[in-house]
C-alpha atoms as a PDB file:
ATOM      1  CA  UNK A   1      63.324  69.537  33.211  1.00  0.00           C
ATOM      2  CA  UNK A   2      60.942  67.711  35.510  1.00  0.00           C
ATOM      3  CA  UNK A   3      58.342  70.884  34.976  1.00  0.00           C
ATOM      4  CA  UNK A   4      58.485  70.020  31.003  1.00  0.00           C
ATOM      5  CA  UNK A   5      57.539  66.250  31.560  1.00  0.00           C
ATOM      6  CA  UNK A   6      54.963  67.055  33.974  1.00  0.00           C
ATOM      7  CA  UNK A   7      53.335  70.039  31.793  1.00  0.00           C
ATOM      8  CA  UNK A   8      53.646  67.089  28.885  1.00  0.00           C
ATOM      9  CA  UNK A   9      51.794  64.878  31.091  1.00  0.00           C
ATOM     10  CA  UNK A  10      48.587  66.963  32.046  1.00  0.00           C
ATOM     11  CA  UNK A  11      48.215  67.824  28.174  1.00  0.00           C
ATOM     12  CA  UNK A  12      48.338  63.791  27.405  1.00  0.00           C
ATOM     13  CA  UNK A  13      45.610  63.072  30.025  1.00  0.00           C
ATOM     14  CA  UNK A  14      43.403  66.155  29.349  1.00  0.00           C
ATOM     15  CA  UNK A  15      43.522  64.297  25.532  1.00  0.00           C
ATOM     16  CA  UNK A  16      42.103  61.417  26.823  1.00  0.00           C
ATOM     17  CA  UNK A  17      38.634  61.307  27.440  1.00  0.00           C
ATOM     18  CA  UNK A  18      37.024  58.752  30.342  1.00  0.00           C
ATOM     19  CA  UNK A  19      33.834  56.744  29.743  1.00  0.00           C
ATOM     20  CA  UNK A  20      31.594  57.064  32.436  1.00  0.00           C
ATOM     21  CA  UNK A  21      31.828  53.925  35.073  1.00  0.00           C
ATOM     22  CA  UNK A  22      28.822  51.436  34.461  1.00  0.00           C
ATOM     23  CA  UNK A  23      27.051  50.726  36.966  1.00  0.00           C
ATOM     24  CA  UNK A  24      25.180  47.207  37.513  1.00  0.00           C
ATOM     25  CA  UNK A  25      21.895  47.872  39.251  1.00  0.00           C
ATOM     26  CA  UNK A  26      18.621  46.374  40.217  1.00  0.00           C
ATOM     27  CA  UNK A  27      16.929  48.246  37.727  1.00  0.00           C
ATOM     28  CA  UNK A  28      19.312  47.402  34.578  1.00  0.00           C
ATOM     29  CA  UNK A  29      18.936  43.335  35.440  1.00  0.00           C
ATOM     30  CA  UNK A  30      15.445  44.311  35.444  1.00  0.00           C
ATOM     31  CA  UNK A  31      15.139  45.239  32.039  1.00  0.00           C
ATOM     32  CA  UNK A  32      18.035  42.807  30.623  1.00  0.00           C
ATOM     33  CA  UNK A  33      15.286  40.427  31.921  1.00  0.00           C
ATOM     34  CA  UNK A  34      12.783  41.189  30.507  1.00  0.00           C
ATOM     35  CA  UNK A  35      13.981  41.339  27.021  1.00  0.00           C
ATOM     36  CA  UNK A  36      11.354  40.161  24.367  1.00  0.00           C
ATOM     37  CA  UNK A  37      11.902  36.726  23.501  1.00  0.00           C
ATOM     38  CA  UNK A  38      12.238  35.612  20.150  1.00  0.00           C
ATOM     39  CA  UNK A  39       8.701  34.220  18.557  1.00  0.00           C
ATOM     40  CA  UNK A  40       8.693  29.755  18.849  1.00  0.00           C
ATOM     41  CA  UNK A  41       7.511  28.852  15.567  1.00  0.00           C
ATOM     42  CA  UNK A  42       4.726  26.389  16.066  1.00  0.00           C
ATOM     43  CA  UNK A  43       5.130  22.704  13.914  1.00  0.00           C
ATOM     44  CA  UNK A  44       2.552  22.090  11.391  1.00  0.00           C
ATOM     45  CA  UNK A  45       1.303  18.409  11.330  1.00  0.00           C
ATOM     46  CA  UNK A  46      -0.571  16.787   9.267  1.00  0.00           C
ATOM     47  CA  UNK A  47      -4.023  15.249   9.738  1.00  0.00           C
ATOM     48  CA  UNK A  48      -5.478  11.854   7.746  1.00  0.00           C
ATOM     49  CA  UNK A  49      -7.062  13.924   4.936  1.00  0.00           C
ATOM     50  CA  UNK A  50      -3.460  15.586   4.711  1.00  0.00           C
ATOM     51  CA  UNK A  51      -4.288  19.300   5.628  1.00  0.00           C
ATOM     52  CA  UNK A  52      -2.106  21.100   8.368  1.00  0.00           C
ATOM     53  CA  UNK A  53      -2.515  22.491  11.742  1.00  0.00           C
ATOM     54  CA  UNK A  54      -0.186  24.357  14.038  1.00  0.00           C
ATOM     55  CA  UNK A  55       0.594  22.413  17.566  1.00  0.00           C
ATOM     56  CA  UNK A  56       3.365  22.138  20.214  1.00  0.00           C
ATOM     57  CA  UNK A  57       6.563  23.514  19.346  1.00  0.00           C
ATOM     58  CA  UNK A  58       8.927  20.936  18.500  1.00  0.00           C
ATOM     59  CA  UNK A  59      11.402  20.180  20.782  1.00  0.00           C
ATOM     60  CA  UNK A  60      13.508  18.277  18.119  1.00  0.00           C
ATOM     61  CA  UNK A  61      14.247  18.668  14.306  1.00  0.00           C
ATOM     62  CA  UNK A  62      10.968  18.555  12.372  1.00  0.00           C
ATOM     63  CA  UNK A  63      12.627  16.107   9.539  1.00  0.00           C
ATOM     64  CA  UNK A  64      12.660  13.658  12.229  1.00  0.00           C
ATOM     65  CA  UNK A  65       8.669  13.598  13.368  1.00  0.00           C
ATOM     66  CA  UNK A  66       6.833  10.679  11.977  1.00  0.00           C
ATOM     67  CA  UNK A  67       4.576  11.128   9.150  1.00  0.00           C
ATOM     68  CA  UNK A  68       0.504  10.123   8.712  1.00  0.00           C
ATOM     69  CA  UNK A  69      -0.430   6.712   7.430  1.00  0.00           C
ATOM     70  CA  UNK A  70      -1.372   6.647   3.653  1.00  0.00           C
ATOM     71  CA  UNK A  71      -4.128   4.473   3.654  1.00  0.00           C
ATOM     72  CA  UNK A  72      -4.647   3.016   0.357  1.00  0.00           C
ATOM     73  CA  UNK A  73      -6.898   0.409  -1.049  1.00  0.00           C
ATOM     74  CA  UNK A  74      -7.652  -1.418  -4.315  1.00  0.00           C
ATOM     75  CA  UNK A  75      -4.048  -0.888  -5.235  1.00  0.00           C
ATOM     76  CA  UNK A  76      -1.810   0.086  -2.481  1.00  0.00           C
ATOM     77  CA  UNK A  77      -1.900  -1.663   0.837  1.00  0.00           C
ATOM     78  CA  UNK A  78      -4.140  -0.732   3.737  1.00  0.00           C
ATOM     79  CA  UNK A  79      -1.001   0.804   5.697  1.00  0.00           C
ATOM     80  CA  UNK A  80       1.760   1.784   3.424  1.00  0.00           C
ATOM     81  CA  UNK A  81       4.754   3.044   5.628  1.00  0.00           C
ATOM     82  CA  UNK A  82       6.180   6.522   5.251  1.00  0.00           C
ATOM     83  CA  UNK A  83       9.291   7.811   4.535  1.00  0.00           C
ATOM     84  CA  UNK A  84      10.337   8.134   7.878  1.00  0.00           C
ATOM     85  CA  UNK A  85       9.034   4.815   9.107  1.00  0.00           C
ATOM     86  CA  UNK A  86      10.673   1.480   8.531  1.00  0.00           C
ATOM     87  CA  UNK A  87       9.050   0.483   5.227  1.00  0.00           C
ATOM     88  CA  UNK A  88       7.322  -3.149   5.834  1.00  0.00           C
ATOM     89  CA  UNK A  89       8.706  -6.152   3.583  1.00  0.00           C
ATOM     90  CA  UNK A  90       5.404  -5.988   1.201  1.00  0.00           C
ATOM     91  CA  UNK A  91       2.719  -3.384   0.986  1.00  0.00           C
ATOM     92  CA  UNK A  92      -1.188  -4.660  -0.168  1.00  0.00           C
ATOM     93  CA  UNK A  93      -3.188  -5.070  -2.695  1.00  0.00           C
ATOM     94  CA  UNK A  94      -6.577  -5.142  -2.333  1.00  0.00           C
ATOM     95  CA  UNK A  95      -8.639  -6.521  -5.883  1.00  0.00           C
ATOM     96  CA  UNK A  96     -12.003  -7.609  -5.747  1.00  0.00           C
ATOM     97  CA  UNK A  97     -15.020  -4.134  -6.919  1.00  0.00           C
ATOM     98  CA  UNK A  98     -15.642  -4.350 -10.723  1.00  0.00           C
ATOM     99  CA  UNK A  99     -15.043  -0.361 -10.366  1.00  0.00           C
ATOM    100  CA  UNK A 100     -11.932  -0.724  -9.000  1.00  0.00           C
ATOM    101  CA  UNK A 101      -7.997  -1.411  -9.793  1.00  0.00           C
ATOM    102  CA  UNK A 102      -6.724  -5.062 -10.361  1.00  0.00           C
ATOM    103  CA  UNK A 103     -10.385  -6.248 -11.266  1.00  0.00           C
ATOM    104  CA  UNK A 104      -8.661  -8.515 -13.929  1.00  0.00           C
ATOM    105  CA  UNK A 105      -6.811 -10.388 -11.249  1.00  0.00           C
ATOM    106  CA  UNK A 106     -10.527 -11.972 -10.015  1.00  0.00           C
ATOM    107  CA  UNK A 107     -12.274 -14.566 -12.002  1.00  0.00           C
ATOM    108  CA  UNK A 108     -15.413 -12.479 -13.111  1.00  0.00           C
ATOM    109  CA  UNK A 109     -13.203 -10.275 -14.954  1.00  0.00           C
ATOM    110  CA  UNK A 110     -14.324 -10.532 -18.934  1.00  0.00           C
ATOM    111  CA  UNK A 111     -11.141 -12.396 -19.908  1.00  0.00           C
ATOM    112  CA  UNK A 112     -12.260 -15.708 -22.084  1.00  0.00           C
ATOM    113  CA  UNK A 113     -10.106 -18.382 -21.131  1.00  0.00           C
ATOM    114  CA  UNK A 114      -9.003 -21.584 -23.610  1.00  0.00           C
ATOM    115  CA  UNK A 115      -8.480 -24.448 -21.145  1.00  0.00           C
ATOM    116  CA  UNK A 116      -7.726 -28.037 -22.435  1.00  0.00           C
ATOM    117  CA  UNK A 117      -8.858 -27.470 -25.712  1.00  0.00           C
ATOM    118  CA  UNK A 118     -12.001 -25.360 -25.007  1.00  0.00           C
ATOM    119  CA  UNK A 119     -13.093 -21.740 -24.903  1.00  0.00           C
ATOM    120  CA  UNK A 120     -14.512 -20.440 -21.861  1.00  0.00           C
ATOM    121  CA  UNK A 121     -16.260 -17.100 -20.956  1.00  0.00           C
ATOM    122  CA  UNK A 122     -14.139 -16.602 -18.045  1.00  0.00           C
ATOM    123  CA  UNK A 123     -11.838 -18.144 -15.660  1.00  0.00           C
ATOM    124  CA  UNK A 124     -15.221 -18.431 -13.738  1.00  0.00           C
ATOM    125  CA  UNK A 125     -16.772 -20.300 -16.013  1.00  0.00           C
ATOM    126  CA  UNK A 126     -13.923 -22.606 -15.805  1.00  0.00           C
ATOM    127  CA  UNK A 127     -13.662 -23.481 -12.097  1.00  0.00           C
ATOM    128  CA  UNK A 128     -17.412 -23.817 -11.984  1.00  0.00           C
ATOM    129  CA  UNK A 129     -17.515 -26.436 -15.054  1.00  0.00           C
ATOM    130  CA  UNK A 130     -14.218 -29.411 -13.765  1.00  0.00           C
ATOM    131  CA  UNK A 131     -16.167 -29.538 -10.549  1.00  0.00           C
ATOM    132  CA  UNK A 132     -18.244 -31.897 -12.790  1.00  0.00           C
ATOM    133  CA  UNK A 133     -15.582 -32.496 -15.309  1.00  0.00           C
ATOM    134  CA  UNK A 134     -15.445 -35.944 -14.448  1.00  0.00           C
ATOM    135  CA  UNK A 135     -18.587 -37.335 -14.154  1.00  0.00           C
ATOM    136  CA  UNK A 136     -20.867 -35.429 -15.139  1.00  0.00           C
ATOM    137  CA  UNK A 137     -19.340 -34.018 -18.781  1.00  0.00           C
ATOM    138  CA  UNK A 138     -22.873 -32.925 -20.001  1.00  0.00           C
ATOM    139  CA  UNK A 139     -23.248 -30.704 -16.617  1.00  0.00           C
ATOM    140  CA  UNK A 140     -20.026 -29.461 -17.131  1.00  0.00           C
ATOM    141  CA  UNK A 141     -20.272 -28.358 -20.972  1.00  0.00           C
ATOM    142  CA  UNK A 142     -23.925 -27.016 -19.829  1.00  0.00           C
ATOM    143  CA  UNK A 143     -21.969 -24.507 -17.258  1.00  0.00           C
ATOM    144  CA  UNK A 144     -19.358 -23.396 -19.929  1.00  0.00           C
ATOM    145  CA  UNK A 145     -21.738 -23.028 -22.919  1.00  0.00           C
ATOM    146  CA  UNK A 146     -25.133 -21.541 -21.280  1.00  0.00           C
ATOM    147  CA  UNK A 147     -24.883 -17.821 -20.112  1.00  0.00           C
ATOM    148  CA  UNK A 148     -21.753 -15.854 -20.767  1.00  0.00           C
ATOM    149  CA  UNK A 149     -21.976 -13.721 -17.428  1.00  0.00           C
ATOM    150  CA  UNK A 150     -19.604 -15.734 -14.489  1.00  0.00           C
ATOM    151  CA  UNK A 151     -22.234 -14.828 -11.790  1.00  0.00           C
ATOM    152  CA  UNK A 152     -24.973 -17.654 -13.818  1.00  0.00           C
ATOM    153  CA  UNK A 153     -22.342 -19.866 -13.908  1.00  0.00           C
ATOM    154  CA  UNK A 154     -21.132 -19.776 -10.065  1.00  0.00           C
ATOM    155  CA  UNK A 155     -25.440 -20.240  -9.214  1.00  0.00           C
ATOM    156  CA  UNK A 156     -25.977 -22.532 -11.698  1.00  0.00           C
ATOM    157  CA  UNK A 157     -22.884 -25.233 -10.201  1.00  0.00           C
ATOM    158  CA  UNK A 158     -24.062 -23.996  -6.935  1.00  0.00           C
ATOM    159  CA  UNK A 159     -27.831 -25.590  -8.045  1.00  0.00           C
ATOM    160  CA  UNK A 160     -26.132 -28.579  -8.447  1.00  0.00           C
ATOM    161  CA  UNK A 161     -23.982 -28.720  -5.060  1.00  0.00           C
ATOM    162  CA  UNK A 162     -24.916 -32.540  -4.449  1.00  0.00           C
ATOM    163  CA  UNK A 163     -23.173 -34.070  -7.616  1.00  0.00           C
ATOM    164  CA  UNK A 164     -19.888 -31.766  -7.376  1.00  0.00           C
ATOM    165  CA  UNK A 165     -16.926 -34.253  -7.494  1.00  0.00           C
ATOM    166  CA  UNK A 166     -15.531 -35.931  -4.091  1.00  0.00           C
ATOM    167  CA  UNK A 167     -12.345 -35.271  -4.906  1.00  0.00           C
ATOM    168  CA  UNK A 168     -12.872 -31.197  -5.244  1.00  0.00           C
ATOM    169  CA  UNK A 169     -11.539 -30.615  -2.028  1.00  0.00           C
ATOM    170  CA  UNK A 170      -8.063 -31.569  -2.859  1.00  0.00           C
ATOM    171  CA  UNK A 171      -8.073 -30.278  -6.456  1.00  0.00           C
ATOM    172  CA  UNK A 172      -9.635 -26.920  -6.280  1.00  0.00           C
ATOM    173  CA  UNK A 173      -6.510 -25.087  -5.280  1.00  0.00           C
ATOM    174  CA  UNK A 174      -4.155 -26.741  -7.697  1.00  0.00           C
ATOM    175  CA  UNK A 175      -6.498 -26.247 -10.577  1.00  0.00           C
ATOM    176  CA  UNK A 176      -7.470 -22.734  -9.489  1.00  0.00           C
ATOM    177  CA  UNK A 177      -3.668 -22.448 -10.172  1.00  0.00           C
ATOM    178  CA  UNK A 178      -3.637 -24.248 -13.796  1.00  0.00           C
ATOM    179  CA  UNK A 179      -6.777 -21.775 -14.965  1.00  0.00           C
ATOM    180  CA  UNK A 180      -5.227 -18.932 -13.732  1.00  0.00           C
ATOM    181  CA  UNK A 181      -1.855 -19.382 -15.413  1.00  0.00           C
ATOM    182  CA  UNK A 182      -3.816 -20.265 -18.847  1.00  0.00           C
ATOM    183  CA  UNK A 183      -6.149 -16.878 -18.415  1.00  0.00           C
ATOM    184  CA  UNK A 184      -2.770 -14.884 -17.833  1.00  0.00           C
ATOM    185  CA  UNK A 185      -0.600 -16.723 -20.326  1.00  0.00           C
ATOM    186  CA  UNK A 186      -3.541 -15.373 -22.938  1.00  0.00           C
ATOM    187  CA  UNK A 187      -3.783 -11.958 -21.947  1.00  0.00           C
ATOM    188  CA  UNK A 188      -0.127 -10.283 -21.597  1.00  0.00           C
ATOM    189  CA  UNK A 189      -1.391  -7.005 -20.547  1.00  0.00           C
ATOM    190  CA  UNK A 190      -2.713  -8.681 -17.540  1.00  0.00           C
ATOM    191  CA  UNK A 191       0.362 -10.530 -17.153  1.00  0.00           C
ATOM    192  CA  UNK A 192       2.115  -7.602 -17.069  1.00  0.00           C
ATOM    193  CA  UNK A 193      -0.096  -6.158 -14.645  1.00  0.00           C
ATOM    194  CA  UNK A 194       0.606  -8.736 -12.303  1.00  0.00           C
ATOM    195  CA  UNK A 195       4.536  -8.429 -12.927  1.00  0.00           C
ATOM    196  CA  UNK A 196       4.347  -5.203 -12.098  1.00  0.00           C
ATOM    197  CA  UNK A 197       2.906  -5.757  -8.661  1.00  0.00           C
ATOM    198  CA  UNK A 198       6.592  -6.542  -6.860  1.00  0.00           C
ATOM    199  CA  UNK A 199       6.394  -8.186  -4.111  1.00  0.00           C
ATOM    200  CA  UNK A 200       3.089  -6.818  -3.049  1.00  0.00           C
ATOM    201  CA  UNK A 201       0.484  -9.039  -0.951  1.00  0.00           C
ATOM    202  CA  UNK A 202      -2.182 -10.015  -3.064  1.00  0.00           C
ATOM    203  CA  UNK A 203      -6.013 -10.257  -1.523  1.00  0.00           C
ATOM    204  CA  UNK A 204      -8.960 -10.714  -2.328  1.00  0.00           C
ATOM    205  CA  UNK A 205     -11.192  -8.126  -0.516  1.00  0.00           C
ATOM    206  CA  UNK A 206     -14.284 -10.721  -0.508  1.00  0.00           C
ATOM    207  CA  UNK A 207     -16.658 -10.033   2.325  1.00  0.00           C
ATOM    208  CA  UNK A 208     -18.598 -13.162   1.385  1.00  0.00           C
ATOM    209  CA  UNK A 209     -15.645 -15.934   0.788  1.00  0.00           C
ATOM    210  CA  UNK A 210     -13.224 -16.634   3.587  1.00  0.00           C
ATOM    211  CA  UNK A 211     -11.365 -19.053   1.676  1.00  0.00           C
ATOM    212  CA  UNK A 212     -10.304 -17.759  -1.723  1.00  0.00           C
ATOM    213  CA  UNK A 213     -10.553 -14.344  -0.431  1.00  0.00           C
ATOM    214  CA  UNK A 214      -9.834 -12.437   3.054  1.00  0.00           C
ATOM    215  CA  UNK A 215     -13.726 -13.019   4.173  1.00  0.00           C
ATOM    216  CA  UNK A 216     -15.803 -10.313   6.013  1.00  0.00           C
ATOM    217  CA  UNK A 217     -13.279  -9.743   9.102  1.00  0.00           C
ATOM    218  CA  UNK A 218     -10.180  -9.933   6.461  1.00  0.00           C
ATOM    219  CA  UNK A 219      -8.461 -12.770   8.204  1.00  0.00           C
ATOM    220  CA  UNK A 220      -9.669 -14.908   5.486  1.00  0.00           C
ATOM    221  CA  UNK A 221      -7.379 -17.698   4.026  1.00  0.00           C
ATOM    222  CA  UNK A 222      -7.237 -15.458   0.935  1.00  0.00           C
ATOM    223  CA  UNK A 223      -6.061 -18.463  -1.410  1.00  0.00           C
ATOM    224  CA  UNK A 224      -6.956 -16.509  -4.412  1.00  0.00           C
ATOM    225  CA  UNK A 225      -4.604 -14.074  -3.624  1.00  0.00           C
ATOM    226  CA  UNK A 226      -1.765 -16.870  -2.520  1.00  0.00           C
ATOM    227  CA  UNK A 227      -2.521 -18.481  -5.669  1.00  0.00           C
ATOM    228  CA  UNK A 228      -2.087 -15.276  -8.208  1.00  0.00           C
ATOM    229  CA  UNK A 229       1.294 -14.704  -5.757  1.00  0.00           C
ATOM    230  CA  UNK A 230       2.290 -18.315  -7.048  1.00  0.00           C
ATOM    231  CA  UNK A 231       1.911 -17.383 -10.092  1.00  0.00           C
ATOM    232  CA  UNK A 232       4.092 -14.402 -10.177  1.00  0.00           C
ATOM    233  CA  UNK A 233       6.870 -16.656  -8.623  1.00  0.00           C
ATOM    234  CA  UNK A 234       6.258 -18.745 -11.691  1.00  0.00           C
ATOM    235  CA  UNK A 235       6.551 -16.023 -14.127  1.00  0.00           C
ATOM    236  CA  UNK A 236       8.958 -14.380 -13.121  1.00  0.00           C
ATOM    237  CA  UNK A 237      11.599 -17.510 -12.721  1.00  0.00           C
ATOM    238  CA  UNK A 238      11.460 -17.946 -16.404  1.00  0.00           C
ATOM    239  CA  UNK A 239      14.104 -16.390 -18.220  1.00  0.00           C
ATOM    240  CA  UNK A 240      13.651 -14.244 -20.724  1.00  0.00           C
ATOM    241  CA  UNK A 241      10.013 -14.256 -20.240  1.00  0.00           C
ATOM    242  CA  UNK A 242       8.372 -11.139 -21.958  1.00  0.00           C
ATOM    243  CA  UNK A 243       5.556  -9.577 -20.816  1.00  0.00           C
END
């Protein structure tokens, strides 16, 4: 009986085949090693002009890498924020080149302008002429009716410097405000321009006036741009105000 099992036995085992024993080495760490890595794909960034380049490998997800600036004048802001920056309360708006965007918003655009009952060239023409409103009537009508183009009538009040009124100083903003609402009043596509602007800064790129506009270092008091944001305020608290 015990001869049967154990014949049984040696005919199970011879069934089974052994693996050969592994055996850890020098030589097999050597290789395991010395694997080939897998390729680090580089991360593209991009430059100012918006083109790509490969650099470091990124050591954190790409979505979260800062984007370039998008520098943007005469009608954007000189700094918008990206996506992935915190967006700043109000982007800019640069107006001020006859060739560019926004060129209605300054007062040598070719919008006439009725104001108290007269017709003037342009909202130019109107400023220049009430700086001699007053007292000098003649002077004034001279200014509004004499050349058409805004640049004659800026040189020609200039000419006459001496005789503007004493009181300009205080007025000029406030009635810089009062033209402006009568040129945009008139011309709805150009209210609806400046509707359209949000809550955008508004400046006037001037590198010759420091005081209506943002002057030659741009820290100007840019009070034609304050004014025209004034404005907007104004337009856009009246109800039901089409544009």
């Amino acid at each position: 009986m015990s001869s049967h099992k154990s014949t049984r036995l040696q005919r199970t085992t011879q069934q089974i085949p052994l693996s050969p024993p592994i055996v850890i080495n020098a030589k097999n760490l050597e290789i395991i090693h010395h694997q080939p890595q897998p390729p680090v794909v580089p991360r593209k960034r991009a430059n100012s002009m918006g083109a790509t380049s490969a650099s470091h490998s990124v050591p954190y997800p790409a979505y979260l890498a800062r984007q370039p600036r998008d520098h943007n004048a005469h009608g954007g802001g000189r700094g918008s924020p990206t996506p992935y920056s915190t967006p700043s309360k109000k982007t800019k708006i640069l107006f001020y080149d006859k060739d560019k965007p926004f060129y209605g918003f300054t007062n040598f655009s070719p919008h006439s302008v009725v104001f108290e009952g007269r017709t003037y060239p342009t909202s130019e023409h109107v400023f220049q002429a009430y700086k001699f409103i007053v007292h000098r009537p003649g002077l004034a009508e001279h200014i509004r009716t004499f050349s058409k183009n805004p640049r004659d009538a800026f040189n020609e009040a200039r000419r006459f410097q001496p005789e503007v009124r004493e009181d300009w100083a205080k007025v000029k903003i406030d009635l810089m405000y009062n033209i402006l609402k009568a040129k945009f009043s008139q011309h709805s596509s150009l209210k609806r321009e400046l509707m359209n602007t949000g809550d955008a800064e508004l400046i006037e790129d001037s590198p010759v006036d420091a005081f209506w506009g943002c002057g030659a270092n741009g820290k100007g008091e840019n009070q034609l741009g304050k004014t025209l944001m004034r404005l907007r305020d104004f337009f856009r608290s009246k109800k039901g105000l089409q544009f």
